[in-house]
Protein backbone atom coordinates (compact mmCIF):
# COMPACT_ATOMS: atom_id res chain seq x y z
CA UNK A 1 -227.46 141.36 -41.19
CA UNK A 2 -227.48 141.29 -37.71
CA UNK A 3 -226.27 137.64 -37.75
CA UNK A 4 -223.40 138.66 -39.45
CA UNK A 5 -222.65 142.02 -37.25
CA UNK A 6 -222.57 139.29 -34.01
CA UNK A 7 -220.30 137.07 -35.82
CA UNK A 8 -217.75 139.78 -36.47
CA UNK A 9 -217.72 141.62 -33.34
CA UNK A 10 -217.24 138.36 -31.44
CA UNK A 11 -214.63 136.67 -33.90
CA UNK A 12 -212.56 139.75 -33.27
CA UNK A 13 -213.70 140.75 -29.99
CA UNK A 14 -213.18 137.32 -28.23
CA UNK A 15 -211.92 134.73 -30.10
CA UNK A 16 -211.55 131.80 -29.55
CA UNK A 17 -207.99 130.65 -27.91
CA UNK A 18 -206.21 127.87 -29.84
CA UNK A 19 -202.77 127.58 -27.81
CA UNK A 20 -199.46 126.16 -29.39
CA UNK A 21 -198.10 123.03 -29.91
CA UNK A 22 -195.43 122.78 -27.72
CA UNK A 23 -193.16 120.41 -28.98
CA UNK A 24 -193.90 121.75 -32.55
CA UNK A 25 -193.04 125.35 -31.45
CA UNK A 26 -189.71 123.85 -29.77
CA UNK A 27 -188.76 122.33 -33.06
CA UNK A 28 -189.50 125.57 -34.85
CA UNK A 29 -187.66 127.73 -32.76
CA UNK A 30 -184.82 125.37 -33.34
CA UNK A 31 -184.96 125.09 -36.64
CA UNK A 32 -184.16 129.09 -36.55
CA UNK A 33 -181.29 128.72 -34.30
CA UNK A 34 -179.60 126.18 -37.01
CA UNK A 35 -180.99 128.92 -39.67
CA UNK A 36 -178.95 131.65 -37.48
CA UNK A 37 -176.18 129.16 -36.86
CA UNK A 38 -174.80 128.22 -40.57
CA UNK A 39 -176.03 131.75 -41.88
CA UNK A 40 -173.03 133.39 -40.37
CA UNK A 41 -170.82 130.77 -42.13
CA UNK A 42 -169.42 133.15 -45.57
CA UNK A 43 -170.18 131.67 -49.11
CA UNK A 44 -173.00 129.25 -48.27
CA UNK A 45 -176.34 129.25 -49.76
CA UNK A 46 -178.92 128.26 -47.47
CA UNK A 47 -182.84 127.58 -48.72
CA UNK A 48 -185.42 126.96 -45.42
CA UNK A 49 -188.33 124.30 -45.75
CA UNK A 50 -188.42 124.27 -49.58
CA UNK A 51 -190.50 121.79 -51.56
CA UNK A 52 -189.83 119.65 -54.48
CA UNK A 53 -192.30 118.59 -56.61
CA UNK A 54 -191.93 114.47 -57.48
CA UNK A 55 -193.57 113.04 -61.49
CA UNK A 56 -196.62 112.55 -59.97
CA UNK A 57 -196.76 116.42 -59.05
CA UNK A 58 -196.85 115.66 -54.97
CA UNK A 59 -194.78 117.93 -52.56
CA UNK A 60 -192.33 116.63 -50.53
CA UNK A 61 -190.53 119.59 -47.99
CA UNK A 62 -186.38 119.34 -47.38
CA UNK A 63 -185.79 121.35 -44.35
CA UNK A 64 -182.43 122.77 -45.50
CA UNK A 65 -180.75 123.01 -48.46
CA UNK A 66 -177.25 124.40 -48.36
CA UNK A 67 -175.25 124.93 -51.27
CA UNK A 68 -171.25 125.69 -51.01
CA UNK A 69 -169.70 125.76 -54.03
CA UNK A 70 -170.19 122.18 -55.73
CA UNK A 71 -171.45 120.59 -52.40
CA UNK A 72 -175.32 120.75 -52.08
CA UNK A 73 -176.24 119.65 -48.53
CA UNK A 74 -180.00 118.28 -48.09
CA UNK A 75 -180.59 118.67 -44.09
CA UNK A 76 -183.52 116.47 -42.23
CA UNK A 77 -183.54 118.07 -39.20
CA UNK A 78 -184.85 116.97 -35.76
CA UNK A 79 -185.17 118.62 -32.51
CA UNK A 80 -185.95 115.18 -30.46
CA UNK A 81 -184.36 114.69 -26.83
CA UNK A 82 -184.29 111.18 -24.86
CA UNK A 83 -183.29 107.74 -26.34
CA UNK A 84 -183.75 107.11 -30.06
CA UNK A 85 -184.32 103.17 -31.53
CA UNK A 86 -185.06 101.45 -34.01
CA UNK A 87 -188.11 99.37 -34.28
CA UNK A 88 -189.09 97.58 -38.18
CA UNK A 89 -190.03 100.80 -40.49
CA UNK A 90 -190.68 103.55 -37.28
CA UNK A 91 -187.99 104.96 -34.92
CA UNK A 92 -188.51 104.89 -31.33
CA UNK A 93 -187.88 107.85 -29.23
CA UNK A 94 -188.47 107.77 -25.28
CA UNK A 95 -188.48 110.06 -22.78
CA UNK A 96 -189.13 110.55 -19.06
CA UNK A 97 -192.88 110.66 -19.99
CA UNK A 98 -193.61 108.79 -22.84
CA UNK A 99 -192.61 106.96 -25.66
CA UNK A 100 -193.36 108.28 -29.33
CA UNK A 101 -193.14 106.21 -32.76
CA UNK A 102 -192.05 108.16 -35.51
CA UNK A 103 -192.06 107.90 -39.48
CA UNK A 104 -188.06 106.72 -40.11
CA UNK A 105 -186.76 109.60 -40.91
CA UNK A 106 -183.41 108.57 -42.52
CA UNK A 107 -185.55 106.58 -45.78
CA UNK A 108 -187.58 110.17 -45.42
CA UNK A 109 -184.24 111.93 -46.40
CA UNK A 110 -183.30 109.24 -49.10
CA UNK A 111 -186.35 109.21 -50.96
CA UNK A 112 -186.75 113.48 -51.01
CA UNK A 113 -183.02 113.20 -51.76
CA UNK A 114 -183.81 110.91 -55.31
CA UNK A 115 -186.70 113.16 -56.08
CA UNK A 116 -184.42 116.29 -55.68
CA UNK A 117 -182.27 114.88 -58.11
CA UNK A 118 -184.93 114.03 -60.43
CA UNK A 119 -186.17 117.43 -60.28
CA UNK A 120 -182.76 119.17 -61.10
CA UNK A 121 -181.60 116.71 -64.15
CA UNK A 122 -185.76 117.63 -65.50
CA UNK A 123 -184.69 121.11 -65.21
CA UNK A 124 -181.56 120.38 -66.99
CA UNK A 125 -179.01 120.96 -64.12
CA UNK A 126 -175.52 118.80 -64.94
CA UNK A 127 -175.46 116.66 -61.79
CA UNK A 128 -171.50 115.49 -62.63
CA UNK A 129 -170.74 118.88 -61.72
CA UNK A 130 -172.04 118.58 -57.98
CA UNK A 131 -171.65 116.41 -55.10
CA UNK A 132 -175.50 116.07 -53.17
CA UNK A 133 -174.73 115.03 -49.79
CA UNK A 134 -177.93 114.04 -47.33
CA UNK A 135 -177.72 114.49 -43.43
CA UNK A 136 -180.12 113.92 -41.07
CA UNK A 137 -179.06 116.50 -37.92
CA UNK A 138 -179.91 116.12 -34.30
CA UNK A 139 -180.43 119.38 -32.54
CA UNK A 140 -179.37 118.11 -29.36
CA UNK A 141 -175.96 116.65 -28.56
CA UNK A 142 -176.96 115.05 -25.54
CA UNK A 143 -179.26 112.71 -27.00
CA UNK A 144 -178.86 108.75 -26.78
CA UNK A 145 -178.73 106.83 -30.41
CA UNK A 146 -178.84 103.22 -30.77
CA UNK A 147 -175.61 101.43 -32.28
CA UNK A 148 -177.71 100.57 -35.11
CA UNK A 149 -178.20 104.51 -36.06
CA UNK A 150 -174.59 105.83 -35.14
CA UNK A 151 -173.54 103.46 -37.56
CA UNK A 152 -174.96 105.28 -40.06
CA UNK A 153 -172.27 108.18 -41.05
CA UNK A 154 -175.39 110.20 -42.26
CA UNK A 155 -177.03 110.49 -39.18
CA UNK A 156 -175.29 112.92 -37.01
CA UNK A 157 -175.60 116.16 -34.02
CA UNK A 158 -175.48 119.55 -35.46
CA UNK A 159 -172.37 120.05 -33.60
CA UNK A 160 -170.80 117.36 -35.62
CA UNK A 161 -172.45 118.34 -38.50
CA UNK A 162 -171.01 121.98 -38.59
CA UNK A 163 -167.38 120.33 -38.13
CA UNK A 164 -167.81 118.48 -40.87
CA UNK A 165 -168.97 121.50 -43.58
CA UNK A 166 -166.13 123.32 -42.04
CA UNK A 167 -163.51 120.40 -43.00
CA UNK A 168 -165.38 119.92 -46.60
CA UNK A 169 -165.56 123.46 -47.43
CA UNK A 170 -165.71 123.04 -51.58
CA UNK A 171 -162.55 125.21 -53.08
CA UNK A 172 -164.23 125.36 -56.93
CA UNK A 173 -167.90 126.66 -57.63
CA UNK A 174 -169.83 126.23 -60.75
CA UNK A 175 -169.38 128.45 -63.66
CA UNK A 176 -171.46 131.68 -63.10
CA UNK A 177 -173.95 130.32 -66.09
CA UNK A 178 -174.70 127.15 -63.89
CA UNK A 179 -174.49 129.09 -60.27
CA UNK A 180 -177.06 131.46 -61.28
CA UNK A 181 -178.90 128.72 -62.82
CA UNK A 182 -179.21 126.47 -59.45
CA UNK A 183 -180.13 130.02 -57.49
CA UNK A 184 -183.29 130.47 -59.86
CA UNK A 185 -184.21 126.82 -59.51
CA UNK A 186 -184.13 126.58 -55.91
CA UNK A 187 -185.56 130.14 -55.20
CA UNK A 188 -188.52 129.24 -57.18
CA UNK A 189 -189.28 126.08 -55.49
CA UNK A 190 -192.37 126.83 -53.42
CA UNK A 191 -192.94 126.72 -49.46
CA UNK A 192 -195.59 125.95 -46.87
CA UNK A 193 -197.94 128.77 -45.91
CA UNK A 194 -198.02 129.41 -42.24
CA UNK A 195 -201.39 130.88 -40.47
CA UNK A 196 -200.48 131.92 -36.70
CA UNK A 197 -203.54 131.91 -34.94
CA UNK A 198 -204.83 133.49 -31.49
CA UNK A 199 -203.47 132.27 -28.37
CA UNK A 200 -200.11 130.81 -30.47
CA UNK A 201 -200.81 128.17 -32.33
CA UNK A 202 -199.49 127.78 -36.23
CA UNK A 203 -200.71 126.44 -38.58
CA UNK A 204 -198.71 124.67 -41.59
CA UNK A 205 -199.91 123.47 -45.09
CA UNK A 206 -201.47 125.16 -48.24
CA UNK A 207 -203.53 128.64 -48.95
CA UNK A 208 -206.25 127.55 -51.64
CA UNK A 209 -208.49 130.61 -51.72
CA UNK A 210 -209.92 133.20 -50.19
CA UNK A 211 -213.48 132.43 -49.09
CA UNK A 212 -214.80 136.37 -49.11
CA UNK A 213 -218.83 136.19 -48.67
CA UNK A 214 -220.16 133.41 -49.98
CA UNK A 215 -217.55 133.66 -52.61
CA UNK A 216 -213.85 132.06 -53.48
CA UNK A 217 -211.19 134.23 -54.53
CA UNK A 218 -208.36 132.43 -56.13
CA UNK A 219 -204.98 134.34 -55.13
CA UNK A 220 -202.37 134.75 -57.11
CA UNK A 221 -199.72 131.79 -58.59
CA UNK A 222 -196.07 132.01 -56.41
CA UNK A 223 -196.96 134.61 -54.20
CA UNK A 224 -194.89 135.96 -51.08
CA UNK A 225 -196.63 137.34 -47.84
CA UNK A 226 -195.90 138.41 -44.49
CA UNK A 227 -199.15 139.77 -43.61
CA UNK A 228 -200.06 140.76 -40.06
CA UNK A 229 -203.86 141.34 -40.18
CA UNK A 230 -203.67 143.73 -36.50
CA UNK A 231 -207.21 143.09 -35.43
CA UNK A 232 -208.25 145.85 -33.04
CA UNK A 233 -209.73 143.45 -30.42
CA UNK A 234 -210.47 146.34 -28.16
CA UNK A 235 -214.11 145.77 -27.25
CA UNK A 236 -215.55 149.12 -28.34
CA UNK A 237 -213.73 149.43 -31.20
CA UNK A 238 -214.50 145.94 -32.71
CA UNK A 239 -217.88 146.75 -31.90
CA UNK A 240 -218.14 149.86 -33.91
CA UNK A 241 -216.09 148.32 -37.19
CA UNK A 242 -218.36 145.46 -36.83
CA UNK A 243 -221.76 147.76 -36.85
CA UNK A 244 -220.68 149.75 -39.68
CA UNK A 245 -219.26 146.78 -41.54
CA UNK A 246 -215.69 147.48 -41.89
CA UNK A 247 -213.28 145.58 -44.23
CA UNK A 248 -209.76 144.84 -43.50
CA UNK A 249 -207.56 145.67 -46.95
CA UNK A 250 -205.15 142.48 -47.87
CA UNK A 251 -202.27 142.83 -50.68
CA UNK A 252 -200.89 140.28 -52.45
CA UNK A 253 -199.19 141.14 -55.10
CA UNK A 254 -201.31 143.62 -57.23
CA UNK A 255 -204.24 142.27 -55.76
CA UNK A 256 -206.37 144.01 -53.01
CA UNK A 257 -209.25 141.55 -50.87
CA UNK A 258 -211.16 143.02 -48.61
CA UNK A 259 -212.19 140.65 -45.97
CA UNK A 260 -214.01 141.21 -42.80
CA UNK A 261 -213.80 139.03 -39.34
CA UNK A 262 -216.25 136.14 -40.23
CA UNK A 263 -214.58 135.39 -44.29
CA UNK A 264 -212.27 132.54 -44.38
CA UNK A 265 -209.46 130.61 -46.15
CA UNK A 266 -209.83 127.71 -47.30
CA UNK A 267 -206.63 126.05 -46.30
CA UNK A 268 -205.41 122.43 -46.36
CA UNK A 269 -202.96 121.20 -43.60
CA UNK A 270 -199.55 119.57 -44.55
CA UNK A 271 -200.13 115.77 -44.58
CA UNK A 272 -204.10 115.94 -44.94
CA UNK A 273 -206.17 115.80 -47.93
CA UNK A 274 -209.10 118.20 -46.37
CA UNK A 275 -209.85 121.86 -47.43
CA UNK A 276 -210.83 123.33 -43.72
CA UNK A 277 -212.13 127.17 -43.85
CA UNK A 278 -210.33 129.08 -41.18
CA UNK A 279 -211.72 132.81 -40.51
CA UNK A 280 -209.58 135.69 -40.73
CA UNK A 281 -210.91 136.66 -37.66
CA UNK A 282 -209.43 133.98 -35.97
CA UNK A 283 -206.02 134.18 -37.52
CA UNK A 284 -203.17 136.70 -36.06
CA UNK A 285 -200.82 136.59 -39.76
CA UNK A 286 -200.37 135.11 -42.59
CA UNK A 287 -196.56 134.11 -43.54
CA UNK A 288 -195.91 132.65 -46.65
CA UNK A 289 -192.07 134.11 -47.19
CA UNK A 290 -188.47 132.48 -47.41
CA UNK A 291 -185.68 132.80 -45.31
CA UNK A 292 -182.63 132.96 -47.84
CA UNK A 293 -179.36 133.43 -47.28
């Protein structure tokens, strides 16, 4: 009991600080900008970080999809700055400071781009009616690509890239049957949870229960949340919710959990295979919600 009354008052009380990723921040915030950038563009459909599910049921997220008309634009988008090669299977991208390898992020785009289409013809969408167009987008203008990847016509700056929807705009759209039809589809395909954690950092992968005492709570299937959890990390008053043993309400859904500081999620990062337990009392909010336009 009073183990558990410690643990509390000092998860909420003073936690400990896990700051941000910079350069994963940078790319987020830019990621947004694009968002803010082709939202104000009239009769597109825009989906943020959605995932498609390949036949073997793994999960494979396409940063953007934008959908004008009979054009379907799948975006790989990348907020990198300094020189960009290519090096066998990895890109090369150096800076100032250092030099980074990265996965190739162009056979990324290809291969998420044959799943998508796999996905749509199993859920019965007539792929003759729409042209699927793949880009991956630089951020920055002032970035330096080899010859070898400004060859490639689908590797291109966001400035470019917004020229080019503008000259392509699509003058036909599907029937309403089929329109509505691709809207259902790609609103139901399913996004990364976020967990934004004291001191800033995020992070990015898959809720897969609640871990409430010593036991799981399984949360319910396609859920939405935007949860801030508003800890009260004034010293007193954590110390008084955590003596009388005060539990926070959640909602999701229908469903009410009532946690306290030292319960956790078990949570499994984007890219790992690992269930890690994270404590709520750690964790600022909880954001699993689209941005649609």
């Amino acid at each position: 009991m009073i183990k558990n009354f410690w643990q509390n008052y000092k998860l909420v009380s003073s936690p400990s600080i896990t700051l941000p990723n910079m350069a994963s921040r940078a790319g987020s915030i830019a990621e947004s900008e694009f968002f803010d950038t082709i939202s104000q563009i009239k009769g597109l459909n825009i989906y943020k970080n959605k995932r498609v599910k390949d036949s073997q049921s793994g999960l494979h997220e396409i940063d953007f999809i934008i959908v004008d008309g009979l054009n379907i634009y799948l975006i790989e988008f990348k907020h990198w700055v300094g020189n960009i090669d290519i090096k066998g299977d990895e890109w090369i991208q150096t800076t100032k400071n250092r030099t980074t390898l990265h996965q190739d992020p162009f056979a990324k785009l290809i291969k998420n781009t044959q799943i998508f289409k796999d996905y749509l013809q199993n859920k019965e969408v007539d792929l003759s009616k729409f042209n699927i167009l793949s880009f991956v987008v630089f951020d920055k203008t002032r970035i330096n690509l080899s010859r070898q990847i400004l060859k490639n016509k689908q590797i291109i700056t966001k400035h470019n890239f917004l020229k080019f929807i503008d000259k392509n705009r699509s003058k036909t759209s599907p029937d309403i049957i089929e329109e509505d039809k691709l809207k259902q589809i790609l609103s139901s395909m399913t996004i990364w949870s976020r967990l934004h954690l004291y001191g800033g950092e995020i992070l990015t992968g898959s809720i897969r229960y609640f871990l409430i005492g010593s036991k799981k709570k399984k949360l319910p299937k396609h859920f939405r949340v935007n949860l801030d959890l508003n800890w009260q990390r004034n010293n007193t008053i954590s110390f008084i919710n955590a003596l009388f043993g005060r539990r926070k309400k959640l909602k999701i859904k229908s469903k009410i959990y009532k946690i306290r500081p030292n319960d956790s999620i078990g949570f499994i990062k984007a890219g790992e295979f690992e269930i890690k337990h994270i404590q709520f009392g750690l964790i600022e909010k909880i954001v699993k919600d689209d941005e649609i336009i």
